[in-house]
PDB file of N, CA and C in Angstrom:
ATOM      1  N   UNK A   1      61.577 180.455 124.106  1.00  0.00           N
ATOM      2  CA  UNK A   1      62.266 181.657 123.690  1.00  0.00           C
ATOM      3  C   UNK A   1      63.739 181.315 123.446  1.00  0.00           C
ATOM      4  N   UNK A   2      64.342 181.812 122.142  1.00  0.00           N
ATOM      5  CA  UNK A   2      65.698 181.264 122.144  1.00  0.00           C
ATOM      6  C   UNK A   2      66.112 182.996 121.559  1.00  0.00           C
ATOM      7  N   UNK A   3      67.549 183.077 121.793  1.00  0.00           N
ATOM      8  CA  UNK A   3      68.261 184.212 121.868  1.00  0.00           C
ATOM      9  C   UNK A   3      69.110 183.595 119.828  1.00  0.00           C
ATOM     10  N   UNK A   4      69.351 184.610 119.515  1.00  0.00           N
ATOM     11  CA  UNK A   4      70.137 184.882 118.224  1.00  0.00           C
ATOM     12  C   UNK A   4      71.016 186.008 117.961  1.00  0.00           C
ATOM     13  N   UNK A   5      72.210 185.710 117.635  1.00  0.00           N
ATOM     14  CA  UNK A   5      72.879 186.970 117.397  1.00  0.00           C
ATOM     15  C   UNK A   5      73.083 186.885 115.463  1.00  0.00           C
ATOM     16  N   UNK A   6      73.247 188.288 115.336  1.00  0.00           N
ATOM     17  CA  UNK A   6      72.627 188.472 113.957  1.00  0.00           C
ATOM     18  C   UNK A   6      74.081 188.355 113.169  1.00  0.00           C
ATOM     19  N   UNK A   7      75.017 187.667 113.022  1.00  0.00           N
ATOM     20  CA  UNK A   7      76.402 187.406 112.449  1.00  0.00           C
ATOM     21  C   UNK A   7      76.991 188.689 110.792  1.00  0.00           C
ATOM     22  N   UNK A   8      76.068 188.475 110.110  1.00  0.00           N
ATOM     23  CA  UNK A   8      76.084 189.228 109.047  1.00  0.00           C
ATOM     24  C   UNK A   8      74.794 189.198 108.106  1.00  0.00           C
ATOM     25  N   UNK A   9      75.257 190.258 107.174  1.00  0.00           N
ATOM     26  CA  UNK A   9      73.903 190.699 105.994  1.00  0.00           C
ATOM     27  C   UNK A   9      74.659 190.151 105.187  1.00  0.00           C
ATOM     28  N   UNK A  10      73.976 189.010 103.735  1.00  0.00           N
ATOM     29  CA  UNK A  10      74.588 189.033 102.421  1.00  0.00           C
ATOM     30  C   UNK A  10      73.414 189.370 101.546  1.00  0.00           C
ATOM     31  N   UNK A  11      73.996 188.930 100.680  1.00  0.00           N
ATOM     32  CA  UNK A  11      72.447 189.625  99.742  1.00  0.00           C
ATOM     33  C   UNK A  11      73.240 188.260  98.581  1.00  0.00           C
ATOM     34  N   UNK A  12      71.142 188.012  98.513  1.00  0.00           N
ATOM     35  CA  UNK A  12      71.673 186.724  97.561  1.00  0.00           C
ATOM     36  C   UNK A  12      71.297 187.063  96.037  1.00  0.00           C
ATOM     37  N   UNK A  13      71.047 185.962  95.222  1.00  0.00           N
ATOM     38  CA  UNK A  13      71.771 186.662  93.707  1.00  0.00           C
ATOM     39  C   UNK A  13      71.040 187.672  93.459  1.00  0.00           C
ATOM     40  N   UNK A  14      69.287 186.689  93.951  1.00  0.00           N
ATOM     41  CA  UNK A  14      68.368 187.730  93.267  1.00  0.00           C
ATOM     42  C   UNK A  14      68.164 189.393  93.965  1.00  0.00           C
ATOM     43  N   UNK A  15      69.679 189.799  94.866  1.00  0.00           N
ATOM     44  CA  UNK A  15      69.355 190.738  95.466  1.00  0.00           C
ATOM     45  C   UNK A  15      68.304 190.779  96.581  1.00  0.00           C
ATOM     46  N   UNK A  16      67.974 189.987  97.438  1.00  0.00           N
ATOM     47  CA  UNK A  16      67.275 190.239  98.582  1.00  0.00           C
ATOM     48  C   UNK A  16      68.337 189.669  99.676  1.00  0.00           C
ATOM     49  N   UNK A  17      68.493 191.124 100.820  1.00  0.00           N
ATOM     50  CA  UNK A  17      69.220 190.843 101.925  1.00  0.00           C
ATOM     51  C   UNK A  17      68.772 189.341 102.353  1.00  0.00           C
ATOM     52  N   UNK A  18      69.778 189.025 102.812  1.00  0.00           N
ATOM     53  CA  UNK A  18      69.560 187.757 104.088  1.00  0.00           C
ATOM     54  C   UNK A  18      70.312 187.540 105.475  1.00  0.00           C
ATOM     55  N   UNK A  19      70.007 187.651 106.236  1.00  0.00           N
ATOM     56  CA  UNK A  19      70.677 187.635 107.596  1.00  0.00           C
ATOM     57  C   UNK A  19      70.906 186.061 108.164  1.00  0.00           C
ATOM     58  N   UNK A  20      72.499 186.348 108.404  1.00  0.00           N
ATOM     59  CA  UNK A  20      72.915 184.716 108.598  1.00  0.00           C
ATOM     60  C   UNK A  20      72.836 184.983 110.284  1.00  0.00           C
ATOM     61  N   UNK A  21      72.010 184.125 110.973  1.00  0.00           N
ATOM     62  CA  UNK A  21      72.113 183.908 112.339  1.00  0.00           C
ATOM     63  C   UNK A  21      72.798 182.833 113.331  1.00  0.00           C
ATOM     64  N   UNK A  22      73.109 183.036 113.995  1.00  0.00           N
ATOM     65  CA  UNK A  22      73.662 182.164 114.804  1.00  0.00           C
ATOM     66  C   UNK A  22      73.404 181.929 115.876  1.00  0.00           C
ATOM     67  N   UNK A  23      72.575 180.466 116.379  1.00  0.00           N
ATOM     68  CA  UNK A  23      71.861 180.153 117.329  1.00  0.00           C
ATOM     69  C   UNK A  23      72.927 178.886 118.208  1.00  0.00           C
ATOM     70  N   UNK A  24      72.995 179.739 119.632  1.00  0.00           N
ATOM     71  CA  UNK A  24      73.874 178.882 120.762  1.00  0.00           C
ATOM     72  C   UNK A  24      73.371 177.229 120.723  1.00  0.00           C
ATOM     73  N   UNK A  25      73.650 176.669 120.513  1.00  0.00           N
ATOM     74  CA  UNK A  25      73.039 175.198 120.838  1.00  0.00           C
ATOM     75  C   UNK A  25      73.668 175.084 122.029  1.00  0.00           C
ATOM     76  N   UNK A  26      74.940 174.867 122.232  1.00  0.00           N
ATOM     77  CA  UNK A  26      75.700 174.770 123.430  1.00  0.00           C
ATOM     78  C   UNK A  26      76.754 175.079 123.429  1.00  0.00           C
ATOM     79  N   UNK A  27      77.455 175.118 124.368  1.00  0.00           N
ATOM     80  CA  UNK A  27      78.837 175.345 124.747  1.00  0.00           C
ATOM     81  C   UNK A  27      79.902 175.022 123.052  1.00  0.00           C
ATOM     82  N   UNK A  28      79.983 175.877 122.619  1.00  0.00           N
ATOM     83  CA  UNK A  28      80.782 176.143 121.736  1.00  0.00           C
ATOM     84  C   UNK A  28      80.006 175.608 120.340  1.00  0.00           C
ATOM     85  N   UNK A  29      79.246 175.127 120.635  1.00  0.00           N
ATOM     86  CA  UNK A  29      78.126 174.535 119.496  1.00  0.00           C
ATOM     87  C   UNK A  29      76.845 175.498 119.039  1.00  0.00           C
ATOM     88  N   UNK A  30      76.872 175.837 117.720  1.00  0.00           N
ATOM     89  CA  UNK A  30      76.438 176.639 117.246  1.00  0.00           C
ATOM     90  C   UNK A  30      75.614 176.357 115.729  1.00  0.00           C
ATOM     91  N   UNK A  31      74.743 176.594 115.901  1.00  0.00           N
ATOM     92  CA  UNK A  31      73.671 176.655 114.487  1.00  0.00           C
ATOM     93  C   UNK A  31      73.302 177.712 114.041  1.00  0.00           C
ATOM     94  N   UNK A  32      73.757 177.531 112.417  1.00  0.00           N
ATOM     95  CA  UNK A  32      73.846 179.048 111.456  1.00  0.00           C
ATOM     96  C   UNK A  32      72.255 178.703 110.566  1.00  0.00           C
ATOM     97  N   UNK A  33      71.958 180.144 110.848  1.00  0.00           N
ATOM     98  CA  UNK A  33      70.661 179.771 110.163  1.00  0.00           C
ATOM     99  C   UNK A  33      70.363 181.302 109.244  1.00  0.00           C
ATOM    100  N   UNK A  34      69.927 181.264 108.071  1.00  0.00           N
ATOM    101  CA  UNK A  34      69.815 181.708 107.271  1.00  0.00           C
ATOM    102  C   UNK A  34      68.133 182.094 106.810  1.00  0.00           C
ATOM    103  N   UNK A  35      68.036 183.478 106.937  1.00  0.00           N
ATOM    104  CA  UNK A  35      66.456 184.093 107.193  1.00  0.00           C
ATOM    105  C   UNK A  35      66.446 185.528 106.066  1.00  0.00           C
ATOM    106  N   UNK A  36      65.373 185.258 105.658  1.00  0.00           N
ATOM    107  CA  UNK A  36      65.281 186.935 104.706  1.00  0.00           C
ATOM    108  C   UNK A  36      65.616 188.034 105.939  1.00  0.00           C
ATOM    109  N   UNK A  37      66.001 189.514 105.159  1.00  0.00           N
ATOM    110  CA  UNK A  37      66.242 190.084 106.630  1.00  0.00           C
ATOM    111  C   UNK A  37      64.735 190.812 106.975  1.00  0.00           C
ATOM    112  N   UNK A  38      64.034 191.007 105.783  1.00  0.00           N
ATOM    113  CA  UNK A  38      62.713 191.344 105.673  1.00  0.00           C
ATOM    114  C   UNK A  38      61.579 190.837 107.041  1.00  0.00           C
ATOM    115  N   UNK A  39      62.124 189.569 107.267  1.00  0.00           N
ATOM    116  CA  UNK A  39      61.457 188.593 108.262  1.00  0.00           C
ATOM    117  C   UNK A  39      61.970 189.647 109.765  1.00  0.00           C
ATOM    118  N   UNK A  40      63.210 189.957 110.155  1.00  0.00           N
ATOM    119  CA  UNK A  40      63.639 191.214 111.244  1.00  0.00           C
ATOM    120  C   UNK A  40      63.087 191.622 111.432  1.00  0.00           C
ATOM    121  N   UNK A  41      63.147 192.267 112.476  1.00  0.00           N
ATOM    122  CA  UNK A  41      62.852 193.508 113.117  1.00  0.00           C
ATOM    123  C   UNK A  41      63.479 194.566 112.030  1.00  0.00           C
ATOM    124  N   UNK A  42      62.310 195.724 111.993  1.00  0.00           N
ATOM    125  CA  UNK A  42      63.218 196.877 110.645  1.00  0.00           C
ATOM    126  C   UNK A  42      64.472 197.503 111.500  1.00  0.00           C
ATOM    127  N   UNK A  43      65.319 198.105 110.597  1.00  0.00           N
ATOM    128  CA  UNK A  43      66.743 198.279 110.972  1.00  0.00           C
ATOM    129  C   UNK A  43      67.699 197.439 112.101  1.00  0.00           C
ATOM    130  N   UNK A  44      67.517 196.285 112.003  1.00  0.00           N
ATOM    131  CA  UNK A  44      68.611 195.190 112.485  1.00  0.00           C
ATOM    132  C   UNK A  44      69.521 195.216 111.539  1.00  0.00           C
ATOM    133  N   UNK A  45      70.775 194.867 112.151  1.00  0.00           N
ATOM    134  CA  UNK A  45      72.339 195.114 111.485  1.00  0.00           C
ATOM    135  C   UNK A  45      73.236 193.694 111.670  1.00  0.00           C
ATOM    136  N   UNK A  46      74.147 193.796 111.926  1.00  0.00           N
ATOM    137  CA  UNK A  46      74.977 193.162 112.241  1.00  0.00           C
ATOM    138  C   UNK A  46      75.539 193.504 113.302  1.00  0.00           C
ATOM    139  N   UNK A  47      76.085 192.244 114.346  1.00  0.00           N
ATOM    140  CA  UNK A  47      76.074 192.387 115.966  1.00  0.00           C
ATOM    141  C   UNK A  47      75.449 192.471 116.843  1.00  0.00           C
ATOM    142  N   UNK A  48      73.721 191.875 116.391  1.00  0.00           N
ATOM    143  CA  UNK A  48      73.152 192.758 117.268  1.00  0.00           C
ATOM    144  C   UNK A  48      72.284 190.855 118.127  1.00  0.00           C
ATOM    145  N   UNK A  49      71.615 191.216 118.468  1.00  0.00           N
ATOM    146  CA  UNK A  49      71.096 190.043 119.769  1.00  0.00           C
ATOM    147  C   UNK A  49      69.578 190.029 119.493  1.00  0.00           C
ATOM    148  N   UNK A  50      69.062 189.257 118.869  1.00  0.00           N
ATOM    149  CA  UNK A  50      67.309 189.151 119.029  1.00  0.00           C
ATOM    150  C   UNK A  50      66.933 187.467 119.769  1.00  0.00           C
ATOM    151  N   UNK A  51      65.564 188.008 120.458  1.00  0.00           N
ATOM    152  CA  UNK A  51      65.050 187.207 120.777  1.00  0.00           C
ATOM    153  C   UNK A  51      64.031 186.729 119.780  1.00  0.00           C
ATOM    154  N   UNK A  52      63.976 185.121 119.591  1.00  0.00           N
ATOM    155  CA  UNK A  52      63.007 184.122 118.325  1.00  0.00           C
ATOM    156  C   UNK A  52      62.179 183.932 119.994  1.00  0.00           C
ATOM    157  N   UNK A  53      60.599 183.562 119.104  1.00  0.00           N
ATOM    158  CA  UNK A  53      59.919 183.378 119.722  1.00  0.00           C
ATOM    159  C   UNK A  53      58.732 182.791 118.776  1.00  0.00           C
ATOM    160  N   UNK A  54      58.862 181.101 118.939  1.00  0.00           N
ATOM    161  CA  UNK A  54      58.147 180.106 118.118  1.00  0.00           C
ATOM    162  C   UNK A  54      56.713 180.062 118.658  1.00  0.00           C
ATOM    163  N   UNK A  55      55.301 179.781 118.016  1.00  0.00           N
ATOM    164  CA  UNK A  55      54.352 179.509 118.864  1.00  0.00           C
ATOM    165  C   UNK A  55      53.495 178.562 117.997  1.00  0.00           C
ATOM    166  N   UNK A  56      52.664 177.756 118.500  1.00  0.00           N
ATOM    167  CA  UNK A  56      52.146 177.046 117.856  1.00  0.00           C
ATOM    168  C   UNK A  56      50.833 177.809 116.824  1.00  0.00           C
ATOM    169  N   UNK A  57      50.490 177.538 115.778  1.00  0.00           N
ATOM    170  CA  UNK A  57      49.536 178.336 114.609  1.00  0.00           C
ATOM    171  C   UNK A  57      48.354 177.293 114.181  1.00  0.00           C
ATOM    172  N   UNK A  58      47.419 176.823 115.157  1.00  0.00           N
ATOM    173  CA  UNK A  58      46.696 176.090 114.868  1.00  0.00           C
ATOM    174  C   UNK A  58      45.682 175.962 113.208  1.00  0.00           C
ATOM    175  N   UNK A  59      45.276 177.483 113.484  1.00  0.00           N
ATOM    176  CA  UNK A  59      44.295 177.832 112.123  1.00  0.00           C
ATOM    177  C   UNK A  59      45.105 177.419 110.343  1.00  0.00           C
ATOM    178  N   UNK A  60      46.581 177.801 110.246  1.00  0.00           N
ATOM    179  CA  UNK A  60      47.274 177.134 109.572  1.00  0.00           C
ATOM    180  C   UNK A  60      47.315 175.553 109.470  1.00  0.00           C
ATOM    181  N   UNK A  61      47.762 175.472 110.837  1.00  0.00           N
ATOM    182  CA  UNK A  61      47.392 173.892 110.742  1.00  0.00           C
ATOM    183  C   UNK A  61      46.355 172.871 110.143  1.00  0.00           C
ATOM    184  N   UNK A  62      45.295 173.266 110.657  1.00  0.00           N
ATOM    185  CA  UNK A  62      43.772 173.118 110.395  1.00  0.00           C
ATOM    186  C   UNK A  62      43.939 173.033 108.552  1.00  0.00           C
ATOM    187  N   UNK A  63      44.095 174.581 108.216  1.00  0.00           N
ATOM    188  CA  UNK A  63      44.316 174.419 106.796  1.00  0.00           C
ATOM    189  C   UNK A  63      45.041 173.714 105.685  1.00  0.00           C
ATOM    190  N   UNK A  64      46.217 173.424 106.373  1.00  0.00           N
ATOM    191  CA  UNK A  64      47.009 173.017 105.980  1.00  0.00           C
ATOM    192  C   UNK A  64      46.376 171.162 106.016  1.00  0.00           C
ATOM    193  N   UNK A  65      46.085 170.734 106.724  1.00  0.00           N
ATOM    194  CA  UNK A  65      45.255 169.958 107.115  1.00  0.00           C
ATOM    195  C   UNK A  65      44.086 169.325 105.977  1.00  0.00           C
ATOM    196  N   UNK A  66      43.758 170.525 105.817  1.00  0.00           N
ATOM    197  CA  UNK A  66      41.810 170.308 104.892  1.00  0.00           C
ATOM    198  C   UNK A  66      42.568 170.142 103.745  1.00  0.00           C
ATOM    199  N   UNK A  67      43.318 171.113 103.103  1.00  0.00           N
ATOM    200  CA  UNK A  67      44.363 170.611 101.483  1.00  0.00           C
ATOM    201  C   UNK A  67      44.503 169.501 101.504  1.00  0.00           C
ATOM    202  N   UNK A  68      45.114 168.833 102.852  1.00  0.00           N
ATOM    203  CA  UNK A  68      45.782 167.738 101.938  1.00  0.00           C
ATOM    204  C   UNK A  68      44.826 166.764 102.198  1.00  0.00           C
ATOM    205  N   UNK A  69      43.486 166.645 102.710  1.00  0.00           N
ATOM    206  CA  UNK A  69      42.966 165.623 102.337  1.00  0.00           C
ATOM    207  C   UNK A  69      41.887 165.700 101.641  1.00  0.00           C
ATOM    208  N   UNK A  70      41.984 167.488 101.185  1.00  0.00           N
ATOM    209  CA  UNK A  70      41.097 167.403  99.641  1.00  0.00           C
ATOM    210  C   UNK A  70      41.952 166.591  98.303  1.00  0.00           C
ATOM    211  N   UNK A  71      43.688 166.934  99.037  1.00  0.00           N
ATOM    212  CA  UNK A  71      44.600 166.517  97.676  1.00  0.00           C
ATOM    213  C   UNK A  71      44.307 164.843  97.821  1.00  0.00           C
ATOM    214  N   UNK A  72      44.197 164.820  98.598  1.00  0.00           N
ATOM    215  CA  UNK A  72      44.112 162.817  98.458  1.00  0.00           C
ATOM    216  C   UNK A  72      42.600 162.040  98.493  1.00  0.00           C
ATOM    217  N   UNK A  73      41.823 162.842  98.343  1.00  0.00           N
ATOM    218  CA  UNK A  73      40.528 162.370  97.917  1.00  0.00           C
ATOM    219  C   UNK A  73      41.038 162.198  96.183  1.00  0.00           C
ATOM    220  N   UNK A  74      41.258 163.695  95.955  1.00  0.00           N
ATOM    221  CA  UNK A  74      41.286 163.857  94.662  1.00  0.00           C
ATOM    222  C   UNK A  74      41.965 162.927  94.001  1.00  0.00           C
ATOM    223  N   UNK A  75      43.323 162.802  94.545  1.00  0.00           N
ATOM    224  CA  UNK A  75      43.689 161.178  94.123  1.00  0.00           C
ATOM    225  C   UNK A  75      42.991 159.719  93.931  1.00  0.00           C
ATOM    226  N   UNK A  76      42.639 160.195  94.725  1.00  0.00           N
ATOM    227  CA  UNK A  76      41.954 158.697  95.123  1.00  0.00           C
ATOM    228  C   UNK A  76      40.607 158.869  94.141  1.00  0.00           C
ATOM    229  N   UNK A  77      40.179 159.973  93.875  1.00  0.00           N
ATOM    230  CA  UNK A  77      39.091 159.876  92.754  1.00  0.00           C
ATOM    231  C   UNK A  77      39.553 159.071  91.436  1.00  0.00           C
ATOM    232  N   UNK A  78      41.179 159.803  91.133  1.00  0.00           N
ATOM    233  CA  UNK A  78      41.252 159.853  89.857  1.00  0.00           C
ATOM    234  C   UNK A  78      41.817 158.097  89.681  1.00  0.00           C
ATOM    235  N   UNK A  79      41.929 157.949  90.646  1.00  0.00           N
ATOM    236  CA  UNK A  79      42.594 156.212  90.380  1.00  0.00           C
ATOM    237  C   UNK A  79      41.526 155.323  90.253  1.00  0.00           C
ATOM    238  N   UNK A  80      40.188 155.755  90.331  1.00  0.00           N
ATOM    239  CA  UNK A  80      39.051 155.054  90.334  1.00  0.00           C
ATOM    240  C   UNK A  80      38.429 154.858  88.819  1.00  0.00           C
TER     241      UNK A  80
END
């Protein structure tokens, strides 16, 4: 679980908000990270404190997985 405070809203060219975040690494060390705001919680602003909460997505994995070694059969067909 890592904590984020929500720094500001810009909106990029094509017009979709984006929320620039800012994640504590450490003591005065800080990582800006840049997220649709769509991805939020609805009505988050600016100033405000969310908790990220990463988890592992096996079934993606898996899939992600079977592509690419349909993509490299397929290679490997066509070089034959």
């Amino acid at each position: 679980m890592r904590r984020v405070f929500v720094d500001r809203i810009e909106t990029r060219a094509d017009g979709e908000p984006l929320a620039v975040l800012l994640v504590r690494l450490g003591e005065g060390d800080y990582l800006e990270w840049h997220a649709p705001l769509s991805w939020l919680p609805e009505g988050t602003r600016e100033g405000e404190s969310l908790v990220v909460h990463f988890e592992p997505d096996p079934e993606t994995r898996a899939q992600l997985r079977q592509e690419i070694e349909d993509l490299l059969r397929e290679l490997q067909q066509d070089e034959e």
